[in-house]
PDB file of N, CA and C in Angstrom:
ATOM      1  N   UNK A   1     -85.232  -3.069 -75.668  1.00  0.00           N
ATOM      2  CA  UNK A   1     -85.447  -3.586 -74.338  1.00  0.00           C
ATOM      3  C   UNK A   1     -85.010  -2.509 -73.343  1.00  0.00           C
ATOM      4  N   UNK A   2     -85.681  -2.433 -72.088  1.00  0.00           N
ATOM      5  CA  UNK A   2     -85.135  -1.678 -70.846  1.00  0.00           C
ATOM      6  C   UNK A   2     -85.150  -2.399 -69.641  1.00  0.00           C
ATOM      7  N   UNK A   3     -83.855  -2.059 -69.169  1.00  0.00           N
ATOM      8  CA  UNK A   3     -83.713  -2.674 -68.232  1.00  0.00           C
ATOM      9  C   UNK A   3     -83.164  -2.157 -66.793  1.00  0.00           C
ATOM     10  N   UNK A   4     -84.043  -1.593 -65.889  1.00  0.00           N
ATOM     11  CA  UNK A   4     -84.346  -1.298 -64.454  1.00  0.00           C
ATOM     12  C   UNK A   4     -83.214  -2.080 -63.483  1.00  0.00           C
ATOM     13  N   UNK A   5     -81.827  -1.200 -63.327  1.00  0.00           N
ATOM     14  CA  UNK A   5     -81.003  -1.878 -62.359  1.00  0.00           C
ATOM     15  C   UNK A   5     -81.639  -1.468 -60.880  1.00  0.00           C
ATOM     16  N   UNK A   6     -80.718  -2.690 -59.513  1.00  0.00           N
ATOM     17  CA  UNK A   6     -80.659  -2.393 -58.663  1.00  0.00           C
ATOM     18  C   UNK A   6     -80.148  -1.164 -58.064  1.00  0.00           C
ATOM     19  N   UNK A   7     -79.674  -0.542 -58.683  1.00  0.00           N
ATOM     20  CA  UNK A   7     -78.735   0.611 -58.254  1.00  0.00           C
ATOM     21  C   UNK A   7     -79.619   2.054 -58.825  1.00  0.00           C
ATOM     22  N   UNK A   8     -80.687   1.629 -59.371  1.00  0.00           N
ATOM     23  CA  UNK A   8     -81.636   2.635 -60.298  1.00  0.00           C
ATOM     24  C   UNK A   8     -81.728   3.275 -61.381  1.00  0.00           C
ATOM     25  N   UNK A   9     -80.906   2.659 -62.073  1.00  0.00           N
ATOM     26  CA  UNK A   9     -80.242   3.020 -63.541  1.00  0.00           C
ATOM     27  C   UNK A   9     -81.367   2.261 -64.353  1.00  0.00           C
ATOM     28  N   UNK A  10     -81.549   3.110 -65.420  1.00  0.00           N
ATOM     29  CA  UNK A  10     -82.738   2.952 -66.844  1.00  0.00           C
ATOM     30  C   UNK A  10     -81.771   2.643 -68.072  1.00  0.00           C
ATOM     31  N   UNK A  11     -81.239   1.748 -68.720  1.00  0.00           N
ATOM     32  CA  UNK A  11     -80.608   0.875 -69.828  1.00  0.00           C
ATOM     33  C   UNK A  11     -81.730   0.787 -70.711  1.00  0.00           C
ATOM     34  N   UNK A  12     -81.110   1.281 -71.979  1.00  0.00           N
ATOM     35  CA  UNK A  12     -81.993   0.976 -73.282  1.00  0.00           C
ATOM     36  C   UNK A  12     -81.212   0.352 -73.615  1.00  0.00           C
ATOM     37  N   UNK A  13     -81.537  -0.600 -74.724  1.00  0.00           N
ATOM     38  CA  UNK A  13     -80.753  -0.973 -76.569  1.00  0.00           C
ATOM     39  C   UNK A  13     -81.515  -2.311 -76.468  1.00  0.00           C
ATOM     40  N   UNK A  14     -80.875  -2.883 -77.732  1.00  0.00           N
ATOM     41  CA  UNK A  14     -80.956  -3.999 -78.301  1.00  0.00           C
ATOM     42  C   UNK A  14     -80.330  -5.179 -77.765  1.00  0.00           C
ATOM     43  N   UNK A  15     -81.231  -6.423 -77.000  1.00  0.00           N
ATOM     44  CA  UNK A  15     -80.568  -7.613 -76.109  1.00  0.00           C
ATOM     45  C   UNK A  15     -79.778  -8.714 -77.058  1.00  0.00           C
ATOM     46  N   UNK A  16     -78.386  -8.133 -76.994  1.00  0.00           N
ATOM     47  CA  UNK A  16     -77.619  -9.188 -77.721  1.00  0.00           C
ATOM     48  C   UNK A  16     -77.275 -10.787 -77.339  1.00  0.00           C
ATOM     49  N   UNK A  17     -77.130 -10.791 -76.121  1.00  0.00           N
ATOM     50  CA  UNK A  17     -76.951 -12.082 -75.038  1.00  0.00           C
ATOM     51  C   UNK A  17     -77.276 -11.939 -73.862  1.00  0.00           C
ATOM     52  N   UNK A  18     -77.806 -13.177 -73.458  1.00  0.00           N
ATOM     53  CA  UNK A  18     -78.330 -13.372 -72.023  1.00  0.00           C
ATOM     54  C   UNK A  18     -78.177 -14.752 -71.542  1.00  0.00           C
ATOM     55  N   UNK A  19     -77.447 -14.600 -70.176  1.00  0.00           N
ATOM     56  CA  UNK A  19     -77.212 -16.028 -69.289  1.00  0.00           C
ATOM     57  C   UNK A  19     -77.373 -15.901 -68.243  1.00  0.00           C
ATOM     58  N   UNK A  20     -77.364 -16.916 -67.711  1.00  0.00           N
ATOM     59  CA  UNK A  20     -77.975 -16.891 -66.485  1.00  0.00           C
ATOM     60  C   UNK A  20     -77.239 -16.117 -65.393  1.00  0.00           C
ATOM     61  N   UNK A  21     -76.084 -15.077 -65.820  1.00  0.00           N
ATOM     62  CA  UNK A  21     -75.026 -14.426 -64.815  1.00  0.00           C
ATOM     63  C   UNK A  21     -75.491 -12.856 -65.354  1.00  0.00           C
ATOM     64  N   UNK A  22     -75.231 -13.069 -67.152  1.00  0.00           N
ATOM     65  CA  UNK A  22     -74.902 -11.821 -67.448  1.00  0.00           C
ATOM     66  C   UNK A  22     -76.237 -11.313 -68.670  1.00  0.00           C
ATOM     67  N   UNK A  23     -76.572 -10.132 -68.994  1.00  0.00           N
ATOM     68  CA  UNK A  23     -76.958  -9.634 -69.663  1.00  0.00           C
ATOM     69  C   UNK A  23     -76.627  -9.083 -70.627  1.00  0.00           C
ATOM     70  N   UNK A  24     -76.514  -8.607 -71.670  1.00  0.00           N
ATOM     71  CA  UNK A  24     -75.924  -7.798 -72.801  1.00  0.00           C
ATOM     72  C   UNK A  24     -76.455  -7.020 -73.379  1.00  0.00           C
ATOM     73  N   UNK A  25     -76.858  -5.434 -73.394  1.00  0.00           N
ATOM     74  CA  UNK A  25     -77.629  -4.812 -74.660  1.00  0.00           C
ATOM     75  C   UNK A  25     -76.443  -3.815 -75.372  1.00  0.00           C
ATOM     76  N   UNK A  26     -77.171  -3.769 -76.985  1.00  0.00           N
ATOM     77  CA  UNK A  26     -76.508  -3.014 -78.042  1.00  0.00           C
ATOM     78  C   UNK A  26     -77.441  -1.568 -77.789  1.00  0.00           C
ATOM     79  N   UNK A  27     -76.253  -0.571 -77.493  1.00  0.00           N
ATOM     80  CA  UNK A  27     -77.101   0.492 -77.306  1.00  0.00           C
ATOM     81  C   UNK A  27     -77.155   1.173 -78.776  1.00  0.00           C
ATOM     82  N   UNK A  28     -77.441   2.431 -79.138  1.00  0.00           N
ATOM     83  CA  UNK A  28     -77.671   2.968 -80.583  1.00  0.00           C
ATOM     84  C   UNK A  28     -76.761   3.071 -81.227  1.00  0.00           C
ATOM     85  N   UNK A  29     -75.419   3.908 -80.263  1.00  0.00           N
ATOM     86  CA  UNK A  29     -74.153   3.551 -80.805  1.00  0.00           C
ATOM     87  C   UNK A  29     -73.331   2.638 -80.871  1.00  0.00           C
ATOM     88  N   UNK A  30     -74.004   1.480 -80.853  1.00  0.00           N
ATOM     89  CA  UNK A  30     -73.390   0.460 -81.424  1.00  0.00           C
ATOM     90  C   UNK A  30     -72.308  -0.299 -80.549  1.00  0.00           C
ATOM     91  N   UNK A  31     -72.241   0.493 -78.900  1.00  0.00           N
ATOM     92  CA  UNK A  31     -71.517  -0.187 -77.505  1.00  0.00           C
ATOM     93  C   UNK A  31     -72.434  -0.902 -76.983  1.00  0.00           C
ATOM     94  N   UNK A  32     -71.254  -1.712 -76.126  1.00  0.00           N
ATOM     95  CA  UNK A  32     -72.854  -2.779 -75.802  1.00  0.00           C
ATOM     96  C   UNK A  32     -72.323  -2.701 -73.617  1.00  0.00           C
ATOM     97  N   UNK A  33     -73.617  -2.530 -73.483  1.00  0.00           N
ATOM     98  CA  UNK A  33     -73.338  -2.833 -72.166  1.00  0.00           C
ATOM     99  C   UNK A  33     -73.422  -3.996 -71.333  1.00  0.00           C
ATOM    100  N   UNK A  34     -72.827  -4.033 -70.559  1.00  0.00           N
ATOM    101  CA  UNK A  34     -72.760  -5.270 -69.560  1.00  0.00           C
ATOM    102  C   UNK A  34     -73.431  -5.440 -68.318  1.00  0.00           C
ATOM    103  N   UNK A  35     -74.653  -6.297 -68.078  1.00  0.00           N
ATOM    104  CA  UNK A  35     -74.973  -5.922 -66.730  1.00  0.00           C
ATOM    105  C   UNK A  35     -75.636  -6.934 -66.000  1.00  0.00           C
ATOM    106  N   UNK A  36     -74.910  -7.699 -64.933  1.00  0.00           N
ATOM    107  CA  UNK A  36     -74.993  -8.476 -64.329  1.00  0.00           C
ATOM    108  C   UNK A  36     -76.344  -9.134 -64.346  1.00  0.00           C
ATOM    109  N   UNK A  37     -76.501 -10.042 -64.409  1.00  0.00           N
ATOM    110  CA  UNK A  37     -78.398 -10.536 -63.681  1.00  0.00           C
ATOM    111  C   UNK A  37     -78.405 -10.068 -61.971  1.00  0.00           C
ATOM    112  N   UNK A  38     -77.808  -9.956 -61.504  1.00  0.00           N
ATOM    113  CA  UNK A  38     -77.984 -10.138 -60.266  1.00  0.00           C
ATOM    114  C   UNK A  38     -78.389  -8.811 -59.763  1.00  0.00           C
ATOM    115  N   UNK A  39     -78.205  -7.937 -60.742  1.00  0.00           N
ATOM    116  CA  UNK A  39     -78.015  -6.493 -60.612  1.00  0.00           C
ATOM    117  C   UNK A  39     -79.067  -5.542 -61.643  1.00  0.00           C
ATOM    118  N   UNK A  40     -80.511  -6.646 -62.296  1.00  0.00           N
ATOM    119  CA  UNK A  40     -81.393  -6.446 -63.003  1.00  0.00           C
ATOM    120  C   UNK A  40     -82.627  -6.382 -61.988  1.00  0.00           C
ATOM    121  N   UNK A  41     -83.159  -5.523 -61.642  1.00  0.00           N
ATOM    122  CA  UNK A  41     -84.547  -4.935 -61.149  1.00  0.00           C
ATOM    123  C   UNK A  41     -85.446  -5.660 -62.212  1.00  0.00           C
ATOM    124  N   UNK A  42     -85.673  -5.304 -63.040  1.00  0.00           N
ATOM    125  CA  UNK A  42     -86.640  -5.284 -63.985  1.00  0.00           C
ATOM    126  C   UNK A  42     -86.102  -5.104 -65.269  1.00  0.00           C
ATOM    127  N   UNK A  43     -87.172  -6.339 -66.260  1.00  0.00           N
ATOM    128  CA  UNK A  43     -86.968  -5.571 -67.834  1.00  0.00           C
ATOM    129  C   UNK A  43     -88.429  -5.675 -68.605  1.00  0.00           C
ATOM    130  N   UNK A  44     -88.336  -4.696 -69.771  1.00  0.00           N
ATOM    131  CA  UNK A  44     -89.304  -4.171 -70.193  1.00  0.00           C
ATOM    132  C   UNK A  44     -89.074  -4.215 -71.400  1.00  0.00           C
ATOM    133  N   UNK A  45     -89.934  -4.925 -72.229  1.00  0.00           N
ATOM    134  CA  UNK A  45     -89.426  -5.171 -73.917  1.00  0.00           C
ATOM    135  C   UNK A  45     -90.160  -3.978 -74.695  1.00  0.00           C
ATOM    136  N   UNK A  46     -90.068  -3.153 -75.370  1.00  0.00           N
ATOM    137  CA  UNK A  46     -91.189  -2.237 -75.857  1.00  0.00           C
ATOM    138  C   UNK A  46     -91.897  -2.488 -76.852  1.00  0.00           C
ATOM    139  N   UNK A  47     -93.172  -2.290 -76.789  1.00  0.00           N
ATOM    140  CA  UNK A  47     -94.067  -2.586 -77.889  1.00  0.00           C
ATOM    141  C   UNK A  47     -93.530  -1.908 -79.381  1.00  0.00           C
ATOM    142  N   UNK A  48     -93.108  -0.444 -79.004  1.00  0.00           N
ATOM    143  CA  UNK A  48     -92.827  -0.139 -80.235  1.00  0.00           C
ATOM    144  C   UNK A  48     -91.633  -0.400 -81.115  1.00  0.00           C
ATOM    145  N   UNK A  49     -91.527  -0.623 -82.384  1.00  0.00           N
ATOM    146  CA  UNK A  49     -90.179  -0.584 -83.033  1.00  0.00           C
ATOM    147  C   UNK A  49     -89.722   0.609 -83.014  1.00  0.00           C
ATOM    148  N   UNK A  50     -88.303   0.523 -83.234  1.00  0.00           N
ATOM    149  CA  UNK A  50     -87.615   1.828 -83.216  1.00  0.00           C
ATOM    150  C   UNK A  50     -87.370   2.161 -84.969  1.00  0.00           C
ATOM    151  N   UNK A  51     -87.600   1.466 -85.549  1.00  0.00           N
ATOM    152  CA  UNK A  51     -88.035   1.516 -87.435  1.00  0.00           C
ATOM    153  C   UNK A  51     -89.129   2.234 -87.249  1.00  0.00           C
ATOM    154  N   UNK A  52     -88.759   3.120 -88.186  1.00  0.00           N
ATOM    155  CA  UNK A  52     -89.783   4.081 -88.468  1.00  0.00           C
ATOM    156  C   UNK A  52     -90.964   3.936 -89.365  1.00  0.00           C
ATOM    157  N   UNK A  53     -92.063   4.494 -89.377  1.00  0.00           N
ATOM    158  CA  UNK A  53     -93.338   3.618 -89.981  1.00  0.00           C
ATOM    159  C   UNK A  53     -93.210   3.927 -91.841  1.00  0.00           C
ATOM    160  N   UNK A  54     -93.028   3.119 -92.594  1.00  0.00           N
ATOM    161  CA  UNK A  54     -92.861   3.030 -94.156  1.00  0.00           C
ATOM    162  C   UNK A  54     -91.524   3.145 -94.565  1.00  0.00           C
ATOM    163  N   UNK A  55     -90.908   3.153 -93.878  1.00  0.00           N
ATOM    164  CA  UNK A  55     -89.307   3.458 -93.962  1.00  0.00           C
ATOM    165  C   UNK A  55     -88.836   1.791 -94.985  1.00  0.00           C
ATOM    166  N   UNK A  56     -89.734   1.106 -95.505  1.00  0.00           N
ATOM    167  CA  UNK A  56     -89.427  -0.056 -96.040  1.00  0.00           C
ATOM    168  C   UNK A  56     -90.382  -0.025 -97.117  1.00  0.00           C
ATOM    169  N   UNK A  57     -91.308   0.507 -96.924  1.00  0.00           N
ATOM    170  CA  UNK A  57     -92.023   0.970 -98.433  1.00  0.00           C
ATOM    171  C   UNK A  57     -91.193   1.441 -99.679  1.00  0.00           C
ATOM    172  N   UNK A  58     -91.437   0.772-100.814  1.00  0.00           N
ATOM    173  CA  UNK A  58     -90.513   1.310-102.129  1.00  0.00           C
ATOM    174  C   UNK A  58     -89.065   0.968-102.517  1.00  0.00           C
ATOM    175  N   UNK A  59     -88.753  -0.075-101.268  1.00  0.00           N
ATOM    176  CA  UNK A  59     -87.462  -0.675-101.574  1.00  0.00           C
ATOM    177  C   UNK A  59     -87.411  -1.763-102.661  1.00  0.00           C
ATOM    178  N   UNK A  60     -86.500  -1.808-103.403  1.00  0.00           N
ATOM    179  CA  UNK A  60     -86.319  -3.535-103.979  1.00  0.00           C
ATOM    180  C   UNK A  60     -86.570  -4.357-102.747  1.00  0.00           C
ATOM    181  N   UNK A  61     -85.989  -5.436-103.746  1.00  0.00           N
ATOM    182  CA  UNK A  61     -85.456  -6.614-102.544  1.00  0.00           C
ATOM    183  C   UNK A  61     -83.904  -6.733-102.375  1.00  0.00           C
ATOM    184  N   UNK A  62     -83.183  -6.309-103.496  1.00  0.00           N
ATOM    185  CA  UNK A  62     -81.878  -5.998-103.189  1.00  0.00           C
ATOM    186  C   UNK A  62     -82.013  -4.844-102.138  1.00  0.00           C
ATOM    187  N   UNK A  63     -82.184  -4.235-102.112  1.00  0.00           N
ATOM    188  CA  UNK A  63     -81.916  -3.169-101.326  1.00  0.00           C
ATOM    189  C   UNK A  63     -82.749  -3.385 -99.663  1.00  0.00           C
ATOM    190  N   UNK A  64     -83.890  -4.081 -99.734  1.00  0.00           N
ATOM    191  CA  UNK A  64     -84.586  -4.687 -98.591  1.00  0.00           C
ATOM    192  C   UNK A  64     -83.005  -5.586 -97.924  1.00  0.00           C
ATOM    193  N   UNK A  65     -82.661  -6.596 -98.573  1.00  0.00           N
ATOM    194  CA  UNK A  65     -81.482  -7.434 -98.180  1.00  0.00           C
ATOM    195  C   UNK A  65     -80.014  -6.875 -97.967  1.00  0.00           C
ATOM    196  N   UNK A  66     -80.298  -5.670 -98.492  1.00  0.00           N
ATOM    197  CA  UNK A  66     -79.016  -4.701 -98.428  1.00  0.00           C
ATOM    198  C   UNK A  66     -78.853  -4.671 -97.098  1.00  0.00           C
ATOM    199  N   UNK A  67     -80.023  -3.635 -96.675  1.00  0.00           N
ATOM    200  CA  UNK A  67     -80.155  -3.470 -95.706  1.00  0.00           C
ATOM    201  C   UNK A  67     -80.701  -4.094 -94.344  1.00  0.00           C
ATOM    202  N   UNK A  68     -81.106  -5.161 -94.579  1.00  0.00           N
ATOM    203  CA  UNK A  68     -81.142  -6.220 -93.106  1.00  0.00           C
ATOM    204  C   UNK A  68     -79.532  -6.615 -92.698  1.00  0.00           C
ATOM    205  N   UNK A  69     -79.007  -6.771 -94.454  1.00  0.00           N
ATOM    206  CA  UNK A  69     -77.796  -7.286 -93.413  1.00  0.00           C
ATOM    207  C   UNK A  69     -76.951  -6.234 -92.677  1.00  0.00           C
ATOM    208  N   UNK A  70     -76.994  -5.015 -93.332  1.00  0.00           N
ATOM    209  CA  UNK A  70     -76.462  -3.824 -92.784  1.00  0.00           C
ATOM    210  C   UNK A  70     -76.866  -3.958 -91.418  1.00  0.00           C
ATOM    211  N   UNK A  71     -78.005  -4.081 -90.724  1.00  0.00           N
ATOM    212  CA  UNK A  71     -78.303  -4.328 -89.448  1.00  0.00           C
ATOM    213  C   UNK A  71     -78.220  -5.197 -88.697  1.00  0.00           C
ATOM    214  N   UNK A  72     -77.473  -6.557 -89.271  1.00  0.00           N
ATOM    215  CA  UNK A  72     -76.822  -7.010 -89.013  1.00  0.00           C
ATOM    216  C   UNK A  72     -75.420  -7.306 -88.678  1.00  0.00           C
ATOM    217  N   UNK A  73     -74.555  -6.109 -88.589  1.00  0.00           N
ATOM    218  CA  UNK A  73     -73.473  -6.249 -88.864  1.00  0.00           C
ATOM    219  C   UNK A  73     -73.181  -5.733 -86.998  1.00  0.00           C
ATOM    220  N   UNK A  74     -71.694  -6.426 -86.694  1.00  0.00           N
ATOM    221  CA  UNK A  74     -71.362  -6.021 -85.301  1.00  0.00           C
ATOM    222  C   UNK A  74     -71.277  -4.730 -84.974  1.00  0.00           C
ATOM    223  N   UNK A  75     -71.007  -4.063 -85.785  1.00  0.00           N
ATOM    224  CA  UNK A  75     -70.892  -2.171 -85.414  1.00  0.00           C
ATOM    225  C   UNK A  75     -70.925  -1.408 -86.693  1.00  0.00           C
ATOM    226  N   UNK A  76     -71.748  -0.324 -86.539  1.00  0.00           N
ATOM    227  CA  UNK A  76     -71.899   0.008 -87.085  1.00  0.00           C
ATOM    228  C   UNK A  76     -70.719   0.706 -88.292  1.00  0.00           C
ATOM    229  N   UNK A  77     -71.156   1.220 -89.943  1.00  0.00           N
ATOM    230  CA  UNK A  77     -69.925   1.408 -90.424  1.00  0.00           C
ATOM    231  C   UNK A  77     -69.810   2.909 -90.333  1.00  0.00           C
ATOM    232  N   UNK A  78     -68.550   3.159 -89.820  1.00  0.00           N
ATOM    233  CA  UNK A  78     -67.999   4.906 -89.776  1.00  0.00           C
ATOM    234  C   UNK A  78     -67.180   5.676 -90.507  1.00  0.00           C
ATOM    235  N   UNK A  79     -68.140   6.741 -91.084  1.00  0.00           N
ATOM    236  CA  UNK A  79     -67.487   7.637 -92.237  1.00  0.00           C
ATOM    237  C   UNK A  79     -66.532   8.374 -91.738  1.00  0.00           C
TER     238      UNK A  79
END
């Protein structure tokens, strides 16, 4: 998602929560920003995925499920 503040700022990531005050996106590294509704210009969902094209070709299903939940997880894990 992108999201076009009043102040002119361009926000990428992933929309974790949204209310009717506040906004939430997960950016790549895994921080999440905070940003008012009141203070949202515009948002823009993108057509494209950020998964790369076959990047799921040739998996099990263990390893398909491995990895959803891996992308599921609150932050990412650090070596």
């Amino acid at each position: 998602m992108h999201v076009q503040t009043r102040d002119g700022r361009l926000l990428s990531g992933f929309l974790t929560d949204r209310t009717d005050k506040l906004l939430i996106l997960r950016g790549i590294d895994g921080g999440d920003t905070v940003v008012e509704q009141s203070q949202v210009e515009s948002t823009y969902v993108s057509p494209r995925s950020l998964m790369p094209e076959g990047l799921l070709a040739g998996l099990s299903d263990q390893q398909l499920r491995d990895f959803f939940a891996y992308l599921r997880i609150a932050q990412p894990i650090r070596n």
